[in-house]
N, C-alpha and C. Protein backbone atom coordinates (compact mmCIF):
# COMPACT_ATOMS: atom_id res chain seq x y z
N UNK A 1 -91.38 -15.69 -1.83
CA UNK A 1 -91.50 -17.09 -1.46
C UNK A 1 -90.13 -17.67 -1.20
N UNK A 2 -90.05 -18.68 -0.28
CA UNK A 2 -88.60 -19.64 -0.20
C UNK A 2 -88.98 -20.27 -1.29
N UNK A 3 -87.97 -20.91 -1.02
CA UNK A 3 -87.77 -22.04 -2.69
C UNK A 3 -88.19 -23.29 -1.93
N UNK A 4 -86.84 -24.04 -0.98
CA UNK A 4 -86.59 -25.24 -0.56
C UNK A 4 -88.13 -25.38 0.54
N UNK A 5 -88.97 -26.75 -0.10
CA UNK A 5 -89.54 -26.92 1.47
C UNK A 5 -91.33 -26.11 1.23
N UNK A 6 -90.67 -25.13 0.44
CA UNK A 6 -91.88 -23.53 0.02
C UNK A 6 -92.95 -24.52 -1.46
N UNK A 7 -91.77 -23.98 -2.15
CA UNK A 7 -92.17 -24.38 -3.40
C UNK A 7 -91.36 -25.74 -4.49
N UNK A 8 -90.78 -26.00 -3.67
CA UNK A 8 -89.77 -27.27 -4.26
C UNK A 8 -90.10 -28.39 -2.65
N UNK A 9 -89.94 -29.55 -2.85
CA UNK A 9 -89.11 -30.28 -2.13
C UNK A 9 -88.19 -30.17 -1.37
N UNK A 10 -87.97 -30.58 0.19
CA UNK A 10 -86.87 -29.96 0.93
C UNK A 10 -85.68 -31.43 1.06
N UNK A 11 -84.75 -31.27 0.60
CA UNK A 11 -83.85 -32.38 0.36
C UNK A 11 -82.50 -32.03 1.24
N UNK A 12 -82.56 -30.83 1.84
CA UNK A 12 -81.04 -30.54 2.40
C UNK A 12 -80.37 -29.76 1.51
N UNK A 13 -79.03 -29.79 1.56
CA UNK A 13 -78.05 -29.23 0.62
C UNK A 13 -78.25 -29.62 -0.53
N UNK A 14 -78.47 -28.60 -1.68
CA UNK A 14 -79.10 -28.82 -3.38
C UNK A 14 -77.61 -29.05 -3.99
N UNK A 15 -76.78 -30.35 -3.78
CA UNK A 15 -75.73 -30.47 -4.17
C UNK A 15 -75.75 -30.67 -5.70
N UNK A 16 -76.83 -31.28 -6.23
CA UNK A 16 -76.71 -31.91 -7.47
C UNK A 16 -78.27 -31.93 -7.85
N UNK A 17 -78.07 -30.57 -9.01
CA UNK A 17 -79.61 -30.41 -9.42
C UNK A 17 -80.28 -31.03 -10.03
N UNK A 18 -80.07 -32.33 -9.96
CA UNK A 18 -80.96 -33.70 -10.54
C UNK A 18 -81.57 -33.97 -9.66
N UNK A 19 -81.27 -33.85 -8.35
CA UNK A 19 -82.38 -34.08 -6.83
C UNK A 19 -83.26 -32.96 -7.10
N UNK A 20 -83.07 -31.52 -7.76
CA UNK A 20 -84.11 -30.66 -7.28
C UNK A 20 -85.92 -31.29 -8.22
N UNK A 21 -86.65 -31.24 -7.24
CA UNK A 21 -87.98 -31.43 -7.20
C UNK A 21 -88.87 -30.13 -7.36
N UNK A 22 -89.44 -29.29 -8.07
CA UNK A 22 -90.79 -28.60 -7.40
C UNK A 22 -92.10 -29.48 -7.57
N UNK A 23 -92.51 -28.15 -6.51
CA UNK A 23 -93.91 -29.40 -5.83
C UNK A 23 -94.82 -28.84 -6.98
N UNK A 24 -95.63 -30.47 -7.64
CA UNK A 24 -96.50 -30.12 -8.97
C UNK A 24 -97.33 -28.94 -8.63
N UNK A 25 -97.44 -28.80 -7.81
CA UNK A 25 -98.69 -27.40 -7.29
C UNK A 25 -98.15 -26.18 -7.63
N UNK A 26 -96.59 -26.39 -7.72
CA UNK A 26 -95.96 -24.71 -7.67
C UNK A 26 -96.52 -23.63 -8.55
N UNK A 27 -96.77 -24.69 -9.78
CA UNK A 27 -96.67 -24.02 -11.16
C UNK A 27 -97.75 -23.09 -11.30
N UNK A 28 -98.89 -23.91 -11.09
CA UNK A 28 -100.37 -23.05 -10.91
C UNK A 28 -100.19 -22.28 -9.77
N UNK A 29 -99.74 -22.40 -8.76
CA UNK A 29 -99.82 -21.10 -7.63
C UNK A 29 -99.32 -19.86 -7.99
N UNK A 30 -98.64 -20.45 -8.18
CA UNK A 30 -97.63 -18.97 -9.05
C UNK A 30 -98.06 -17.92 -10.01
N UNK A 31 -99.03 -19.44 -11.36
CA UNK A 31 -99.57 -18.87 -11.89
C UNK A 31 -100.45 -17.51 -11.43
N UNK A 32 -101.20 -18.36 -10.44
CA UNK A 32 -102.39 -17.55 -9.73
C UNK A 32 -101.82 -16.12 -9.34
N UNK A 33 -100.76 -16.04 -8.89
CA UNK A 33 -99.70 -14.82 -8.73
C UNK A 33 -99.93 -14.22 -9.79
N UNK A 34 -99.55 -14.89 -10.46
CA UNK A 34 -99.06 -13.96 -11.74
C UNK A 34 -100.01 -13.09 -12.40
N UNK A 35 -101.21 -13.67 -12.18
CA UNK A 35 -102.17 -13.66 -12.90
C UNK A 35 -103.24 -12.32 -11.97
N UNK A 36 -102.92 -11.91 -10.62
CA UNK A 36 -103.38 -11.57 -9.76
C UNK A 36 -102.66 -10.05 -9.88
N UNK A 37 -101.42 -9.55 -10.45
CA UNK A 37 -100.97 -8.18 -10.49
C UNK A 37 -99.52 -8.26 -9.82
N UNK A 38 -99.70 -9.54 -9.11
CA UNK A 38 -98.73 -9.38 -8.05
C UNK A 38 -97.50 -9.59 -8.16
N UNK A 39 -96.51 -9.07 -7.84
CA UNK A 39 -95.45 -9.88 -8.33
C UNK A 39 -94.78 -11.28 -7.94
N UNK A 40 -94.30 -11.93 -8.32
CA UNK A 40 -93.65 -13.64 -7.51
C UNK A 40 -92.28 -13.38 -7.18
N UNK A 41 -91.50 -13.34 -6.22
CA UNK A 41 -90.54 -13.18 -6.25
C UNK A 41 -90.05 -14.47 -5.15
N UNK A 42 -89.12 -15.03 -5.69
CA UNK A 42 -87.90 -16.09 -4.96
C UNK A 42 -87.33 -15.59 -3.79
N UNK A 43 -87.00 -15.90 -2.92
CA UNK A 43 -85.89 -15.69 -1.66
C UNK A 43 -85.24 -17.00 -1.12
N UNK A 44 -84.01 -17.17 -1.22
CA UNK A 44 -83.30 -18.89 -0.70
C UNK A 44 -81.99 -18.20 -0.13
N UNK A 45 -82.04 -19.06 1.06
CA UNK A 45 -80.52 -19.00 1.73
C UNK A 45 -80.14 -20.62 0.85
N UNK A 46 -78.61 -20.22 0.65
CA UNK A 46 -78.01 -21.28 0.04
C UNK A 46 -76.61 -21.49 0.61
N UNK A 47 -76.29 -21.55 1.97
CA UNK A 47 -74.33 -21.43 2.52
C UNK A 47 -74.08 -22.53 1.57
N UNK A 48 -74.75 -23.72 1.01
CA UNK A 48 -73.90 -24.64 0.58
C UNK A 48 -72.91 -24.01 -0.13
N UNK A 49 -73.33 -23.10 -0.96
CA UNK A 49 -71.72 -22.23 -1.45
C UNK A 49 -70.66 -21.77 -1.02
N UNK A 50 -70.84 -21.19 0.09
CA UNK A 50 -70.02 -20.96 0.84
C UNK A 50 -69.32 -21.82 1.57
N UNK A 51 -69.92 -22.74 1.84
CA UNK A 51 -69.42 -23.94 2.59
C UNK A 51 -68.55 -24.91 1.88
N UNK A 52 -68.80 -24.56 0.59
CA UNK A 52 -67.89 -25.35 -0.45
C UNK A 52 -68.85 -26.52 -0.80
N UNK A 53 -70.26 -27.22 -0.40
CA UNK A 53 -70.93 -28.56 -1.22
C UNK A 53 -71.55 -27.92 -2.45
N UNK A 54 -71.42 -26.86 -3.25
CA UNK A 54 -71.70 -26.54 -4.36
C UNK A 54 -71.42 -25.05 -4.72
N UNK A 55 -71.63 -24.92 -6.25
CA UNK A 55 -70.88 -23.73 -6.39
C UNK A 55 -72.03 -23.26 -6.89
N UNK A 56 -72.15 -21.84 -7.04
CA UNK A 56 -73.07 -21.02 -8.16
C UNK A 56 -73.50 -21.71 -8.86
N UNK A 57 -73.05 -21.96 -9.82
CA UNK A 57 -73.60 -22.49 -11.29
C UNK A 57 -74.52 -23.46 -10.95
N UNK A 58 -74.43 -24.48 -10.09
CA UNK A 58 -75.52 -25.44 -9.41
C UNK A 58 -76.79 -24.80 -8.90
N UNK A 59 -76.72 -23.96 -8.39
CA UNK A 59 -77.27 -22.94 -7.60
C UNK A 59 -78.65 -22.21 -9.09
N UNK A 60 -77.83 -21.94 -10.06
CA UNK A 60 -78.85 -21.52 -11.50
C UNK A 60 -78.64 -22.49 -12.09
N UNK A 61 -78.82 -23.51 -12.03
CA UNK A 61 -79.40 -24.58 -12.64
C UNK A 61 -80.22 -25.17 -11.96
N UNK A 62 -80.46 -25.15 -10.45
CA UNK A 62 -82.08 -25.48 -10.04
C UNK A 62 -82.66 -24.70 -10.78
N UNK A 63 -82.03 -23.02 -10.61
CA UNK A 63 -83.31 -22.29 -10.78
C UNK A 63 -84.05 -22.12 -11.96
N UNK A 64 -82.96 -22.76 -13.39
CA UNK A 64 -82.92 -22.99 -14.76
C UNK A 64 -84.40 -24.08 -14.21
N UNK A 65 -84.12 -25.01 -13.63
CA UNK A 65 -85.35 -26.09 -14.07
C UNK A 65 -86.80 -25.53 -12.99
N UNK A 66 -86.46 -24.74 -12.13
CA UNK A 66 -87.49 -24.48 -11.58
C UNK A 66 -88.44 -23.91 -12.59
N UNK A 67 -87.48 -22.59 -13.61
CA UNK A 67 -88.02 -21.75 -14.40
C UNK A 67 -88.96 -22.60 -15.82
N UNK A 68 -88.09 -23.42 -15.88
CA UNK A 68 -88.69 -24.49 -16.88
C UNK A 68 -89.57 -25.11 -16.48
N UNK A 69 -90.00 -25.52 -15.28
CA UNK A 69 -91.24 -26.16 -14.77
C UNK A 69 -92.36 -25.25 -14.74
N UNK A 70 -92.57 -24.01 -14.23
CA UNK A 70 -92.96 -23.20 -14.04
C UNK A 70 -93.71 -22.60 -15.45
N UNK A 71 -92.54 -22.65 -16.51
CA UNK A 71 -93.39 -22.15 -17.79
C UNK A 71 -94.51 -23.15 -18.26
N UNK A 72 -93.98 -24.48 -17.90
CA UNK A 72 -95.00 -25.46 -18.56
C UNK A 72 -96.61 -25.29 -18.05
N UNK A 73 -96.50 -24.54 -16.69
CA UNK A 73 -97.80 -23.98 -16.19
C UNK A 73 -98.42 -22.60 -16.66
N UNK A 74 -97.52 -21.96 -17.50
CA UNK A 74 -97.91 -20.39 -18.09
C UNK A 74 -97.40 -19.70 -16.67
N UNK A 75 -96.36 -19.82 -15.67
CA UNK A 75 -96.08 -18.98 -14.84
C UNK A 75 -94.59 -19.03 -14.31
N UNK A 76 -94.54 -17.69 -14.05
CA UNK A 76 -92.69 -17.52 -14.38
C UNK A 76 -92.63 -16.13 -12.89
N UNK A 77 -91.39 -16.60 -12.48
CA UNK A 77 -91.07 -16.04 -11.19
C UNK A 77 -90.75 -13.95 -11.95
N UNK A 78 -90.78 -12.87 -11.28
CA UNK A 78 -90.33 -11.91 -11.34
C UNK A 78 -89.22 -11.63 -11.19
N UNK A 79 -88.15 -12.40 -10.22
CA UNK A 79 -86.86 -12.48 -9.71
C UNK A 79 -86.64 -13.77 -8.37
N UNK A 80 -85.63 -14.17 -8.91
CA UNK A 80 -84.87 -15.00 -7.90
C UNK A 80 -83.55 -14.37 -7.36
N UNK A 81 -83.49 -14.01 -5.67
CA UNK A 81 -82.31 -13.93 -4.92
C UNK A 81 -82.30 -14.94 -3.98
N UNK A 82 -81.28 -14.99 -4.12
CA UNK A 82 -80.10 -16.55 -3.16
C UNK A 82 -79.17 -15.85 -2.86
N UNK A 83 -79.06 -15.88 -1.01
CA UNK A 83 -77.75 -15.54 -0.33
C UNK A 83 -76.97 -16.45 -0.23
N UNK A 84 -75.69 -16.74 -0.56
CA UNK A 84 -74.66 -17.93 -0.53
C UNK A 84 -73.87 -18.15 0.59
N UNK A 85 -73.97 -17.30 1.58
CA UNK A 85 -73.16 -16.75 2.78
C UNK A 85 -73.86 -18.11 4.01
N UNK A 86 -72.68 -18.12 4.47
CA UNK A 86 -73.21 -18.61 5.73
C UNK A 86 -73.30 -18.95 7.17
N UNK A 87 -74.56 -19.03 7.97
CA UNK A 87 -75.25 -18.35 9.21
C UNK A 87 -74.23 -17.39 9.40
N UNK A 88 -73.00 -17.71 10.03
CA UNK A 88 -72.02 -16.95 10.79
C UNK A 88 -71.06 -15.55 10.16
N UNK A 89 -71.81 -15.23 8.90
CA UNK A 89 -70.93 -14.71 7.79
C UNK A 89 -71.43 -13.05 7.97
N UNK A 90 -72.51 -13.04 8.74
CA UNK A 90 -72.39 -11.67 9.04
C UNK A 90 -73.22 -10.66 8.05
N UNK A 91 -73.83 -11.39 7.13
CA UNK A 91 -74.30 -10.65 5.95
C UNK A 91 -75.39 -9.83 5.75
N UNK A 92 -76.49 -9.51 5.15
CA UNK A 92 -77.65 -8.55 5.08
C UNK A 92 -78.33 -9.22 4.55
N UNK A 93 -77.76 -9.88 3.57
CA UNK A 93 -79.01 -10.76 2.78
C UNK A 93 -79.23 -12.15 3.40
N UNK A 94 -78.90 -12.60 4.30
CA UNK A 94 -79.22 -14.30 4.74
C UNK A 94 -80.25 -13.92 5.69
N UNK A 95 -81.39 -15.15 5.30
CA UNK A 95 -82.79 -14.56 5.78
C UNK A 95 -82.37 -14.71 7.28
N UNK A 96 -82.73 -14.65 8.63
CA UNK A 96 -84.12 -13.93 8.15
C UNK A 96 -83.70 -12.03 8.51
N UNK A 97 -82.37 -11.69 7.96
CA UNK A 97 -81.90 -10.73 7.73
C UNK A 97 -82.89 -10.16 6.16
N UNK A 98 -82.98 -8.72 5.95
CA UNK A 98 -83.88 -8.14 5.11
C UNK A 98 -83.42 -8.33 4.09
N UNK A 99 -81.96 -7.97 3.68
CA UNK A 99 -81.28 -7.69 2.51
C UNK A 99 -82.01 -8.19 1.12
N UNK A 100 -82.28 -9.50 0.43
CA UNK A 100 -82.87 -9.81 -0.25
C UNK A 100 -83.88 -9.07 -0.56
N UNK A 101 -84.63 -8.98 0.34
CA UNK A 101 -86.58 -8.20 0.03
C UNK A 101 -85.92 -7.06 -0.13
N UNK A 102 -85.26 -6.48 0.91
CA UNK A 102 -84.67 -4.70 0.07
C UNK A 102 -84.36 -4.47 -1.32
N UNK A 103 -83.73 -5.54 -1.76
CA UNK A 103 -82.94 -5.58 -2.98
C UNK A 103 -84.47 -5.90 -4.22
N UNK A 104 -85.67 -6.85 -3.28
CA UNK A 104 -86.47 -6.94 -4.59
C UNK A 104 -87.42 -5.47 -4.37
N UNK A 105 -87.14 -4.90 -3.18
CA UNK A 105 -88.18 -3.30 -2.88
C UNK A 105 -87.38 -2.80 -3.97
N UNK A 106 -86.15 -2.41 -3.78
CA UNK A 106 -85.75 -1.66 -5.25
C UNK A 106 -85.80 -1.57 -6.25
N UNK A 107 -85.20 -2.84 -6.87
CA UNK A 107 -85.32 -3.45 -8.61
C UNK A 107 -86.57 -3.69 -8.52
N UNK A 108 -87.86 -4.32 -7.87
CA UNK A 108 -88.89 -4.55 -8.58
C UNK A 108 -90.09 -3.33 -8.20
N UNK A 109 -89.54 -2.13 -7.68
CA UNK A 109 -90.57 -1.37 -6.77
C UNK A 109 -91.82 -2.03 -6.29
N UNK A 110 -91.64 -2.72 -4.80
CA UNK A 110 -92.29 -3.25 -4.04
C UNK A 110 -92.48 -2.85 -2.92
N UNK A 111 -93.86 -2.92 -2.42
CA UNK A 111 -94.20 -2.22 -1.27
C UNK A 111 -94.26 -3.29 -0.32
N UNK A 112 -93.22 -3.44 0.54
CA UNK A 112 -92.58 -4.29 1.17
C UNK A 112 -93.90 -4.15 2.41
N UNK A 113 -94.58 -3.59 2.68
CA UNK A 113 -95.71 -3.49 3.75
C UNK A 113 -96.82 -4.04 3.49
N UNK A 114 -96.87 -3.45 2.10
CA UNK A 114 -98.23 -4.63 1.34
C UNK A 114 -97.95 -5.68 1.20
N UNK A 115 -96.77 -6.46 1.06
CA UNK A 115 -96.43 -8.00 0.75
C UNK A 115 -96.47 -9.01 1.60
N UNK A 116 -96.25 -10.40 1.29
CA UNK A 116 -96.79 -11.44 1.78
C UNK A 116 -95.53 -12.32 1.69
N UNK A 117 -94.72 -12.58 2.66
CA UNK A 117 -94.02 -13.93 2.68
C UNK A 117 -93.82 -15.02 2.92
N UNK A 118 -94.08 -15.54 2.06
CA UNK A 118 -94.47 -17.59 2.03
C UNK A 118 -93.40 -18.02 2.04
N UNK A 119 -92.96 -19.33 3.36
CA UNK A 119 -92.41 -19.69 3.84
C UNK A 119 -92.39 -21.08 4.71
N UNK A 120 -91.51 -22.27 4.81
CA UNK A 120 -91.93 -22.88 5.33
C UNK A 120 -90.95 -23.24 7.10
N UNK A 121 -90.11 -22.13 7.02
CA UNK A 121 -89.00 -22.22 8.32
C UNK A 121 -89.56 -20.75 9.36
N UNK A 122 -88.89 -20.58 10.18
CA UNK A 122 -88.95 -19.40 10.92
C UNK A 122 -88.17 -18.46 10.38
N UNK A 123 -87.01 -19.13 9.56
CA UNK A 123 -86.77 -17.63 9.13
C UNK A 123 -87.30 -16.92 8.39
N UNK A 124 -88.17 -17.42 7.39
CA UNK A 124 -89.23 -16.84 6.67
C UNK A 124 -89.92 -15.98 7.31
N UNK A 125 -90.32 -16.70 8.28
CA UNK A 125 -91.64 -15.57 8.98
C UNK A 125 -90.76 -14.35 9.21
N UNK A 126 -89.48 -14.67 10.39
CA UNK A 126 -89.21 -13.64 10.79
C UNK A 126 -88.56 -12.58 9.66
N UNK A 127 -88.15 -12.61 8.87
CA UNK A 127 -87.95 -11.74 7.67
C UNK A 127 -88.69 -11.01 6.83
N UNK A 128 -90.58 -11.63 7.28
CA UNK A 128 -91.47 -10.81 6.83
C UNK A 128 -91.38 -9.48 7.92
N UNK A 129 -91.54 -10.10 8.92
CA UNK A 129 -91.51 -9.02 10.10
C UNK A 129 -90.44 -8.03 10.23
N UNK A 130 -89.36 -7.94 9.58
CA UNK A 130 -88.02 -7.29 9.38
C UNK A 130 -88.26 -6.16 8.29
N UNK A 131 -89.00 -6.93 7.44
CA UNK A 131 -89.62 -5.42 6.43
C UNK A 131 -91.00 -5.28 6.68
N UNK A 132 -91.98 -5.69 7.64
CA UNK A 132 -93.00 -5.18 7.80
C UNK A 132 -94.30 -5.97 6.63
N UNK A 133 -93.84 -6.84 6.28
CA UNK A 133 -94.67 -7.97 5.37
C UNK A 133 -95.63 -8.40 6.31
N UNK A 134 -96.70 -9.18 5.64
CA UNK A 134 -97.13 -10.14 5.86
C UNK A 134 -96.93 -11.67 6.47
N UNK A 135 -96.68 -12.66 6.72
CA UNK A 135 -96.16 -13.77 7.24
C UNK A 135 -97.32 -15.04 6.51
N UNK A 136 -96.82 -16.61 5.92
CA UNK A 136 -97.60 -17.44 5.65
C UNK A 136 -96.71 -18.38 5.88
N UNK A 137 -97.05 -19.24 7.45
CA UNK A 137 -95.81 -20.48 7.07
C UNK A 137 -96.78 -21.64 6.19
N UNK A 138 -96.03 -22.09 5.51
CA UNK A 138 -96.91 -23.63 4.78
C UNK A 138 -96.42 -24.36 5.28
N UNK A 139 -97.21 -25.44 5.56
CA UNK A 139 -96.96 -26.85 6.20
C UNK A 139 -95.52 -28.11 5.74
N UNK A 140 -95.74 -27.43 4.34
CA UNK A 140 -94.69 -28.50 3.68
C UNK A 140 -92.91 -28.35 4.16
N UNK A 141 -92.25 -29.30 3.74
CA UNK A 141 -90.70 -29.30 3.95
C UNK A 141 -90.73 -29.44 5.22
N UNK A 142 -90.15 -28.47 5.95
CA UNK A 142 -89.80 -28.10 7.85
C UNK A 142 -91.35 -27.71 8.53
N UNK A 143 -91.76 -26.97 7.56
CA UNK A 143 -93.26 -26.12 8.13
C UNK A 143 -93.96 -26.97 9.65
N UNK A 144 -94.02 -28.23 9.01
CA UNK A 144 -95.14 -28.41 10.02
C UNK A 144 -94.28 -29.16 11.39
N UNK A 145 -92.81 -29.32 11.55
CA UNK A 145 -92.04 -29.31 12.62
C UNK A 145 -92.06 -28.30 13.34
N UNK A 146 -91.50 -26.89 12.35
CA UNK A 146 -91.54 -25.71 12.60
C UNK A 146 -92.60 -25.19 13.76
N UNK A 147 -93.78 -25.20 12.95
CA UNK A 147 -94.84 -24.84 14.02
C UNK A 147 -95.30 -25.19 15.10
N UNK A 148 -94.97 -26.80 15.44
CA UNK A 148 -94.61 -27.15 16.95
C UNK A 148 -94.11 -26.49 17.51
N UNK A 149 -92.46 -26.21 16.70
CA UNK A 149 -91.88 -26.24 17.90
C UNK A 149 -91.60 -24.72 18.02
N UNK A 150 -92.41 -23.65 17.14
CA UNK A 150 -92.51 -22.31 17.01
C UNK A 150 -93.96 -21.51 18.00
N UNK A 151 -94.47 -22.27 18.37
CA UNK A 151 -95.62 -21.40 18.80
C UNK A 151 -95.69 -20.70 19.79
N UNK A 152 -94.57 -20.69 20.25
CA UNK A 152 -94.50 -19.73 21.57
C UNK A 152 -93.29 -18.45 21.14
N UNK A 153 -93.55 -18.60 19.71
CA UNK A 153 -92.06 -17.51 19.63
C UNK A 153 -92.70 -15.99 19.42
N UNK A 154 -92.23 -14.99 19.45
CA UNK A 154 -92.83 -13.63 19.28
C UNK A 154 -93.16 -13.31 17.85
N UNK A 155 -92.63 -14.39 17.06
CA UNK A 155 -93.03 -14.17 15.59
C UNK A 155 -93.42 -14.99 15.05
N UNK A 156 -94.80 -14.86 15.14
CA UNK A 156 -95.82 -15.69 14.75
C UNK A 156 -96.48 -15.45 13.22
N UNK A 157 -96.40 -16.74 12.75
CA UNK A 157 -97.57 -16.35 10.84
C UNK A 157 -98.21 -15.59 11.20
N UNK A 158 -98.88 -14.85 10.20
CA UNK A 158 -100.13 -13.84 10.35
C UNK A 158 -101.08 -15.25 9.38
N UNK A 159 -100.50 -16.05 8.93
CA UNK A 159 -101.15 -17.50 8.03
C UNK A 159 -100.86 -18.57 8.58
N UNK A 160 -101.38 -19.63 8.41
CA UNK A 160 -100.57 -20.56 8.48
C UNK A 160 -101.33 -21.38 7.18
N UNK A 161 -100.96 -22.48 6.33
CA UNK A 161 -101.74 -23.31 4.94
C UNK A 161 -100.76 -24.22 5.25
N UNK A 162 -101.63 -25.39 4.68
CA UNK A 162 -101.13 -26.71 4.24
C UNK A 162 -100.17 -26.75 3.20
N UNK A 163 -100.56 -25.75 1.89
CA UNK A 163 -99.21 -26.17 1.23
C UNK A 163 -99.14 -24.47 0.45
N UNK A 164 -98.53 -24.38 -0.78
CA UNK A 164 -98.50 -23.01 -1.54
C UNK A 164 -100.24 -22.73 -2.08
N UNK A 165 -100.30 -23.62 -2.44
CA UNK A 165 -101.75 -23.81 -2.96
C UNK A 165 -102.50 -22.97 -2.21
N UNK A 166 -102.42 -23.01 -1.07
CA UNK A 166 -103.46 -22.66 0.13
C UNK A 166 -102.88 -21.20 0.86
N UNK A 167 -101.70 -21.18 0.44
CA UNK A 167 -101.13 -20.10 0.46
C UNK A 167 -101.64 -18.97 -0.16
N UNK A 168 -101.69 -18.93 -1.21
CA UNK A 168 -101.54 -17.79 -2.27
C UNK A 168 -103.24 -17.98 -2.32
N UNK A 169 -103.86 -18.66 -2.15
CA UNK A 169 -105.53 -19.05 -2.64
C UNK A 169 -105.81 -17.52 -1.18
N UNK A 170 -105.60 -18.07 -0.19
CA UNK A 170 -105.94 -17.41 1.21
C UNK A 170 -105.13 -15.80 1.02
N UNK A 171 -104.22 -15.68 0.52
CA UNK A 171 -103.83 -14.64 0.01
C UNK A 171 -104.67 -13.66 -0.92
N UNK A 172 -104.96 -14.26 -2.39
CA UNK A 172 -105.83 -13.31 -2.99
C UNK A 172 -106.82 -13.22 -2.39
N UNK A 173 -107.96 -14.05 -1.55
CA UNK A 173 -108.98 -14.32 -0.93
C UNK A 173 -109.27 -12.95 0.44
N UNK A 174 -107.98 -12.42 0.46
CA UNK A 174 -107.60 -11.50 1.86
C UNK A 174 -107.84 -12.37 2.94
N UNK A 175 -107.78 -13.25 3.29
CA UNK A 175 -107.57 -14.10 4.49
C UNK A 175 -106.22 -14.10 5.16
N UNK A 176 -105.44 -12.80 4.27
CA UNK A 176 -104.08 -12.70 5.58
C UNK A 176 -104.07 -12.00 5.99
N UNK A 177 -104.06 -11.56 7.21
CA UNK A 177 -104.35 -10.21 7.94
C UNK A 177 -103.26 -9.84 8.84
């Protein structure tokens, strides 16, 4: 899943993790993850680091309160990766480059063909398609700009949902094809 937009609030640059928001829905979706075999795993581009409007430590302290929101629902992520690099930096892990999902195929042995990436930008989608995933854009954050102004691109959702909720519901349901 993205974070920003996905499963949080999309605010821009997460300069100051008193703005970060997740969306009340996250907690139970996740749950539903969790609860399903599957694993949950995080994916966020973050250049604000690189760019200098925040450092690391800002960076795990969203993810400190995401994690804390999340338990209050009985559901807790498998891993969070955040690329800090940015667009122009050339890297492997900034979506919708693979690096990240490789890194959770390894440490979490994931079958990157069977999986599903929820998302609410194009780079999401296209990064499912880079390891051979699944695709779900959700409507929320950018999503439903996105899909205007995405529908003529060669990488198209294999989903599209209103929010995570509808995501992951249409997911266990096999409604992603």
């Amino acid at each position: 899943m993205d974070r920003d937009g996905t499963v949080s609030e999309e605010i821009g640059y997460m300069y100051d993790p008193g703005l970060y928001k997740p969306f009340a829905t996250a907690g139970p979706a996740i749950r539903r993850i969790n609860e399903s075999g599957m694993k949950a795993v995080l994916i966020t581009n973050q250049s604000g680091v690189e760019r200098g409007y925040f450092d690391e430590a800002a960076v795990h302290q969203v993810h400190d309160i995401l994690r804390t929101e999340l338990a209050r629902h009985g559901a807790k992520l498998d891993a969070i990766y955040f690329c800090p690099h940015r667009p122009d930096a050339g890297c492997e892990c900034r979506k919708p480059n693979p690096g990240m999902l490789v890194r959770a195929q390894k440490e979490l042995d994931i079958d990157l063909p069977r999986s599903y990436v929820i998302g609410d930008t194009h780079v999401d989608i296209e990064v499912a398609y880079a390891v051979g995933a699944k695709s779900v854009l959700v409507l929320t954050g950018y999503g439903r700009d996105e899909w205007e102004s995405y529908k003529d691109s060669q990488y198209q959702p294999h989903f599209v949902a209103d929010d995570l909720t509808e995501a992951v519901e249409a997911i266990l349901a096999g409604a992603v094809q």
